[in-house]
Structure formats: structure tokens, C-alpha cells
Protein backbone atom coordinates (compact mmCIF):
# COMPACT_ATOMS: atom_id res chain seq x y z
CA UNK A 1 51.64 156.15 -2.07
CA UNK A 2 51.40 152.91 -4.42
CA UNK A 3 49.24 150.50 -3.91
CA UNK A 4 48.63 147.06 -5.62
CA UNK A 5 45.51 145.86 -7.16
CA UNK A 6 44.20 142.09 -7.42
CA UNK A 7 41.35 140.59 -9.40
CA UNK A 8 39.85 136.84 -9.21
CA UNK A 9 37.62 134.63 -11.69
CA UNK A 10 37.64 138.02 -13.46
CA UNK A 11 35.87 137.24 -16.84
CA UNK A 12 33.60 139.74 -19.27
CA UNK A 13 30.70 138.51 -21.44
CA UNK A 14 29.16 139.96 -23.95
CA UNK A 15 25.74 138.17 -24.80
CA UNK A 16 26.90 134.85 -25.73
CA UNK A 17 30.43 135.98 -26.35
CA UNK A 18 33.20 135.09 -23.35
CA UNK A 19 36.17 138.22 -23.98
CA UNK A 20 38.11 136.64 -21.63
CA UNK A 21 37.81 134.67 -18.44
CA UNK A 22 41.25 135.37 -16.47
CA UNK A 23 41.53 133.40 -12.51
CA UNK A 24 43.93 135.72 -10.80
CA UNK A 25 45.66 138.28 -12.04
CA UNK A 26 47.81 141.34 -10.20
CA UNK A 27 49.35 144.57 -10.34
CA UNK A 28 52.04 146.10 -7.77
CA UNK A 29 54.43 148.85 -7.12
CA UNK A 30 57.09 149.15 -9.72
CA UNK A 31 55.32 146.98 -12.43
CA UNK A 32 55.35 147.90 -15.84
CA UNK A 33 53.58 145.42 -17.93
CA UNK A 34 52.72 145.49 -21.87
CA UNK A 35 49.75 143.74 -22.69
CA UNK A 36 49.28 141.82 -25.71
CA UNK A 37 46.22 140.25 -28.27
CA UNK A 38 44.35 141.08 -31.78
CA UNK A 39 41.75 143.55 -32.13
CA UNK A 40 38.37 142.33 -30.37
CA UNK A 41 40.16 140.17 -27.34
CA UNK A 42 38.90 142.34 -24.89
CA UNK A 43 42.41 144.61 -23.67
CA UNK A 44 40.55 147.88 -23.57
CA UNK A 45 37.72 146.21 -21.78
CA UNK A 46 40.18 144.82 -19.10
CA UNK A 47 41.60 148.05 -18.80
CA UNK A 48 38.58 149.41 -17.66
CA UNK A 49 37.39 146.84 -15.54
CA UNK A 50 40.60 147.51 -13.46
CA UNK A 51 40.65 151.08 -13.87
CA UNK A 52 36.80 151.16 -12.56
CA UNK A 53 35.44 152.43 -15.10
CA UNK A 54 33.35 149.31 -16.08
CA UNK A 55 32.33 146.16 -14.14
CA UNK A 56 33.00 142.91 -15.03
CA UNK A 57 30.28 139.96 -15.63
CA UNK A 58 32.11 137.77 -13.24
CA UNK A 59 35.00 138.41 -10.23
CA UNK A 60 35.94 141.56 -8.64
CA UNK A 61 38.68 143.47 -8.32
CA UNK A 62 40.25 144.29 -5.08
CA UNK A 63 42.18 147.08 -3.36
CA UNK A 64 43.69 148.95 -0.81
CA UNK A 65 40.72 151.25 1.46
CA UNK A 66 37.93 150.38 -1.30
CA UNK A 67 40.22 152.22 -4.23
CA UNK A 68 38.77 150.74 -6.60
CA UNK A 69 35.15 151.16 -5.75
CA UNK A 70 36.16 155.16 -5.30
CA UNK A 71 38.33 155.46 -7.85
CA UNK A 72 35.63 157.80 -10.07
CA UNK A 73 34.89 160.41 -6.71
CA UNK A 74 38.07 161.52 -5.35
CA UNK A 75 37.91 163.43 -2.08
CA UNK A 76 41.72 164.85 -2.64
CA UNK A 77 42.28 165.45 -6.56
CA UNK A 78 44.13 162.42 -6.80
CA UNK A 79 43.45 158.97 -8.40
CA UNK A 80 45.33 156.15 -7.69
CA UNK A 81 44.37 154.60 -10.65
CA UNK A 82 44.40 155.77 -14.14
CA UNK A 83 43.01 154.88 -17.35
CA UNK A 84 44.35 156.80 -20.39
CA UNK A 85 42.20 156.59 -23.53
CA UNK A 86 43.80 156.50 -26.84
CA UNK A 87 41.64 159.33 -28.02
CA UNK A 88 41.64 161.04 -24.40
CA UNK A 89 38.54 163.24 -23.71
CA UNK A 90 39.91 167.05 -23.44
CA UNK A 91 38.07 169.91 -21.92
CA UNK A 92 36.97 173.29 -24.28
CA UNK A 93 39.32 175.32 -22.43
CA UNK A 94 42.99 175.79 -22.65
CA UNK A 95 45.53 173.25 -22.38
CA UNK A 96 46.59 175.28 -18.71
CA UNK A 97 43.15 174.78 -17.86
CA UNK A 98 43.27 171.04 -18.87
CA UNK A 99 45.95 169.97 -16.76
CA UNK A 100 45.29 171.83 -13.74
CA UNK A 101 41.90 170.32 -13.75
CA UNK A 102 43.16 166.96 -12.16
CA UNK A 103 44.82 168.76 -9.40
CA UNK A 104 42.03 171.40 -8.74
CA UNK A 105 41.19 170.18 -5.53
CA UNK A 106 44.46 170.44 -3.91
CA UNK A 107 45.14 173.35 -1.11
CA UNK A 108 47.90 175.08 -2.57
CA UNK A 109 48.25 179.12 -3.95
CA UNK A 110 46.98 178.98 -7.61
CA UNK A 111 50.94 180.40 -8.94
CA UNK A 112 52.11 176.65 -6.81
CA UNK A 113 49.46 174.74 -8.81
CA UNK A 114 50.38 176.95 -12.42
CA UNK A 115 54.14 176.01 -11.67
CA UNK A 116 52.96 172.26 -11.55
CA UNK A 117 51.25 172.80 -14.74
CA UNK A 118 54.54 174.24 -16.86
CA UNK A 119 56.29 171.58 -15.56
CA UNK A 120 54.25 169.22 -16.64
CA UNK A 121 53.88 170.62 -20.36
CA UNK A 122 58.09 170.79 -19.96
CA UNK A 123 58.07 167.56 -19.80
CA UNK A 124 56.02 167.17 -23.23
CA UNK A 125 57.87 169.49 -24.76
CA UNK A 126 54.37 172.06 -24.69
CA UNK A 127 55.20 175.15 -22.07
CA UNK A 128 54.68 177.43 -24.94
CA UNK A 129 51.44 176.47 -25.35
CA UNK A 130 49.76 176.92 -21.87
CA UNK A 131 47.46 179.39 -22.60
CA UNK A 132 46.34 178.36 -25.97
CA UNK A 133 42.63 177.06 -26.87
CA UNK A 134 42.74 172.86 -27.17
CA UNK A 135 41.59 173.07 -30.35
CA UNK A 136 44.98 174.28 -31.95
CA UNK A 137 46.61 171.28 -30.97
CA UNK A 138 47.25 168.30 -33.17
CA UNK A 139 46.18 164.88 -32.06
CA UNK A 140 49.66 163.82 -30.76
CA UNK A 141 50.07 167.30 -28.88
CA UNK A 142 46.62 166.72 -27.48
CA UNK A 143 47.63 162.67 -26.75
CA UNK A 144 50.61 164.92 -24.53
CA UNK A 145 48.79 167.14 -23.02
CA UNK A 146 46.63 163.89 -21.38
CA UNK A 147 49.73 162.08 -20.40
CA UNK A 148 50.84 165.70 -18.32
CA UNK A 149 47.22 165.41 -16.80
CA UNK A 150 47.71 161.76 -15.90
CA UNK A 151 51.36 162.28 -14.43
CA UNK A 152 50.27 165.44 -12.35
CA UNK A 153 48.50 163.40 -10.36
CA UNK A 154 51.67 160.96 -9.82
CA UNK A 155 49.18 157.91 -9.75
CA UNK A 156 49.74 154.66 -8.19
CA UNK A 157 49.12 153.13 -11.67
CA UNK A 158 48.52 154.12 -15.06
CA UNK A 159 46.60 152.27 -17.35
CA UNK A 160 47.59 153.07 -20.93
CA UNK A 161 45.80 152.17 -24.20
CA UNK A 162 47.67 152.54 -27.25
CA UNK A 163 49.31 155.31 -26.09
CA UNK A 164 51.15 155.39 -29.25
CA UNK A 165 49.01 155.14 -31.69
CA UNK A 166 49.39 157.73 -34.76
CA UNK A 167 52.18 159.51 -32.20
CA UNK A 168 55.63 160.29 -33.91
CA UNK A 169 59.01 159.55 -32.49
CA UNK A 170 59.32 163.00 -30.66
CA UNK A 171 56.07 162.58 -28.95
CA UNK A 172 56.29 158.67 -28.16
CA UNK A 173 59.82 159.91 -26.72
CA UNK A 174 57.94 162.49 -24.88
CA UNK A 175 55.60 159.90 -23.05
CA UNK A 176 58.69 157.07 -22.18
CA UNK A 177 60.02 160.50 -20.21
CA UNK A 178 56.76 160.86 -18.57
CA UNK A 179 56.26 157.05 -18.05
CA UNK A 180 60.07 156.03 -17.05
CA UNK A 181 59.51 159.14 -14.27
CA UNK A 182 56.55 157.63 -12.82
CA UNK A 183 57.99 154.48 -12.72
CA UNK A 184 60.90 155.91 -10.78
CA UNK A 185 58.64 157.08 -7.97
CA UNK A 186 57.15 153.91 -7.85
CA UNK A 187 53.78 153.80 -9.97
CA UNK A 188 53.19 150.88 -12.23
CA UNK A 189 52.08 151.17 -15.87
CA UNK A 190 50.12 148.27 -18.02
CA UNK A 191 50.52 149.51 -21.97
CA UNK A 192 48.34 148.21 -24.79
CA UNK A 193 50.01 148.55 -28.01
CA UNK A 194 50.09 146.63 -31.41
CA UNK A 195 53.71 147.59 -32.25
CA UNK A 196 56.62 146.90 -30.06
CA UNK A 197 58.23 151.08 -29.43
CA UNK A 198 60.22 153.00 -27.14
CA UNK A 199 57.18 152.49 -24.58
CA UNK A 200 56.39 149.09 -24.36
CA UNK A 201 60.49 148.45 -23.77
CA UNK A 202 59.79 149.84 -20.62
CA UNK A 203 58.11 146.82 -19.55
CA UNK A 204 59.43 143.67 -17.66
CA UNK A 205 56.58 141.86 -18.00
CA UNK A 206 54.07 140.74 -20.51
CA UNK A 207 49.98 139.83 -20.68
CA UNK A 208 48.98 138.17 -23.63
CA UNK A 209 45.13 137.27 -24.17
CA UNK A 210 44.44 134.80 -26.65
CA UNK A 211 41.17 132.98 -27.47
CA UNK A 212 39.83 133.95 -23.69
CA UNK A 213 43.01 133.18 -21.44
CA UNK A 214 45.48 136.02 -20.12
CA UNK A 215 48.48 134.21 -20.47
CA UNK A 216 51.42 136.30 -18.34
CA UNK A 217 54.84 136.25 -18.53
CA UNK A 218 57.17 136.81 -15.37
CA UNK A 219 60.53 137.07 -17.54
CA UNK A 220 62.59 140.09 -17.16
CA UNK A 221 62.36 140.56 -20.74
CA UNK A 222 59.53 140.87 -22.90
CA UNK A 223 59.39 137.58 -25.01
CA UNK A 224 58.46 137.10 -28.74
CA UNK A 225 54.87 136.31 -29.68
CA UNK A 226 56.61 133.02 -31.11
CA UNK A 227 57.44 131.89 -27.56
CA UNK A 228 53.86 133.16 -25.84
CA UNK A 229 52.76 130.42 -28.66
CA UNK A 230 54.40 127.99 -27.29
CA UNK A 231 53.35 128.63 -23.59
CA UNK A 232 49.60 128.97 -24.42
CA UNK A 233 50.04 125.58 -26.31
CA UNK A 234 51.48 123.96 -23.66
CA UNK A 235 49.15 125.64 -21.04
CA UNK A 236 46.32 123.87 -23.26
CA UNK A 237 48.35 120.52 -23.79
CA UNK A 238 48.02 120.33 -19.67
């Protein structure tokens, strides 16, 4: 199932400090979207806000059957929304044990759920390490072992923050497999990263906050910071 997601007069404050105040904004099947600013703009804190994780000071967010308001209690083992942390919370358990936790709830024979799993850690290039304790892992083979949690659940989107960071070229190639799969079946991703990578060229289209406004691009083609300069200038100028 996808789904699309829409927020209005979304803005987040912070005592006196406006983040950002956006007036629409939206998310739909087959999007994959990189979003943009310096430190301190607020891009993890939007991130939340549409993953429902957080509420906003200001606007609401809306979506199919309540999603959004569920999002954190699901009835099936599936989200339809996902936020992935750049220093993902992992279970003291095994790295089996992780994965299969997002799909615990489904009705199928435990060897149909395991055979999920491997494929999964196949795709991250960590089968061999199934049945090993967490805590062996490095922080890029732990970074992997969320994204397999995350695309187990095939979610309607996937909300990524720097999902690069620190990652070598093996493992960011690891997650554009992951990523360009679920955007196959549909599901739409929004990446925050600082550098441009193998990830963020997945994307067609580009938020960019700066000084409080989302500015969004609806090119094909991500375009240079030079030329999201020139639109926010002229979006001020008018």
C-alpha cells in the first residue's frame, strides 16, 4: 500500500526561536526527495514531525485512515511511515533478533519470518552475521542492520537522516540497493544529508530550508545550491 502525506501552516518554535514555518508541503507514492540546510535549520525536527514522532507548534499533518496519528501503535507490524535515525536505536539481542522485531506481529511460521530476515541481511551484505550479539558490529554494520529493519516492513515512506554519515562506499552502496528497491515497489524516501552520494542521486526532487522557509524544487534533477540561491532570492524579492 502507499499512501501520501500532507502538512499545512506547519511551523516549529522553539521559545522565541521560529525553525521553520513551511505553508504546504507533500509527500506521495514514488517520491524520493533530498532535503537540504546547515546544521540547526530544523531537518531532523521536520523529519519527525512527519514521521510522528514529535508534534509541531503550529499545522498538522494529514493522512490516509489517521496514519499519522497511529503511526507509533501498529495493530499489524507494519508502519507506513518510517523515521531512520542516524545513530538508530538497536536492541541487546542479536542482529536476527533485531530485524525480526519489526515484523513480529505478523501470522506467518517463525522459519517464513527467519527467511525474511536473511534476506534482508543479503541485501546488506550481513547473512553471516544473523546470530551474532549487536555489539560486535561496527557502526556502519549496525547503520545496515536498521536499514534491513526499516525495509522489512516495505513502508509507504522512509524518512532518512543522514543515512550516510561516517558509512563507507560498500555500505552507502548497500543502502541505495535497499532504497532504489523500495522505491521500485512504490515507497517514497526524503534523505537528509550534508554531502551529495550515491543516495541522495536517487532523488528527483529537492527541499531546501533556509532562514525559516522550505524552499522545494519540482525539477527532475537535483539542482546546485547556487541555483536554490537564486530561487529563495527571488521568492523574497516577490
Amino acid at each position: 500500500m502507499t499512501i501520501k502525506i500532507t502538512a499545512q501552516q506547519l511551523s516549529m518554535r522553539f521559545k522565541q526561536r521560529v525553525l521553520f514555518h513551511i505553508p504546504t508541503l507533500s509527500i506521495g507514492p514514488n517520491d524520493a526527495i533530498y532535503l537540504k540546510g546547515d546544521n540547526g535549520v530544523g531537518k531532523t525536527t521536520l523529519l519527525k514531525i512527519l514521521s510522528g514522532l514529535i508534534k509541531p507548534t503550529t499545522g498538522n499533518v494529514v493522512a490516509p485512515n489517521d496514519t499519522w496519528l497511529h503511526r507509533l501503535f501498529p495493530r499489524t507490524g507494519r508502519k507506513d511511515v518510517i523515521y531512520l535515525h542516524q545513530s538508530p536505536y538497536l536492541f541487546d539481542g542479536t542482529v536476527y533478533e533485531n530485524v525480526v522485531y519489526g515484523i513480529r506481529y505478523q501470522k506467518e511460521e517463525a522459519k517464513d519470518k527467519r527467511a525474511q530476515v536473511i534476506t534482508a541481511l543479503r541485501m546488506v551484505g550481513l547473512e553471516t552475521l544473523a546470530d551474532e550479539h549487536i555489539s560486535v558490529l561496527s557502526g556502519g554494520e549496525k547503520q545496515r542492520v536498521a536499514m534491513a529493519r526499516a525495509w522489512i516492513l516495505k513502508p509507504s515512506i522512509l524518512l532518512m537522516d543522514e543515512p550516510s554519515a561516517s558509512l563507507d562506499q560498500e555500505s552507502i552502496e548497500r543502502l541505495v540497493i535497499m532504497a532504489q528497491d523500495l522505491i521500485d515497489r512504490g515507497s517514497s524516501l526524503v534523505i537528509t544529508s550534508h554531502q551529495q552520494n550515491a543516495l541522495t542521486d536517487l532523488c528527483r526532487k529537492q527541499w531546501w530550508i533556509k532562514e525559516t522557509t522550505l524552499i522545494e524544487s519540482p525539477l527532475l534533477q537535483v539542482i546546485s545550491d547556487k541555483e536554490l540561491d537564486k530561487t529563495y532570492a527571488s521568492s523574497k524579492a516577490n
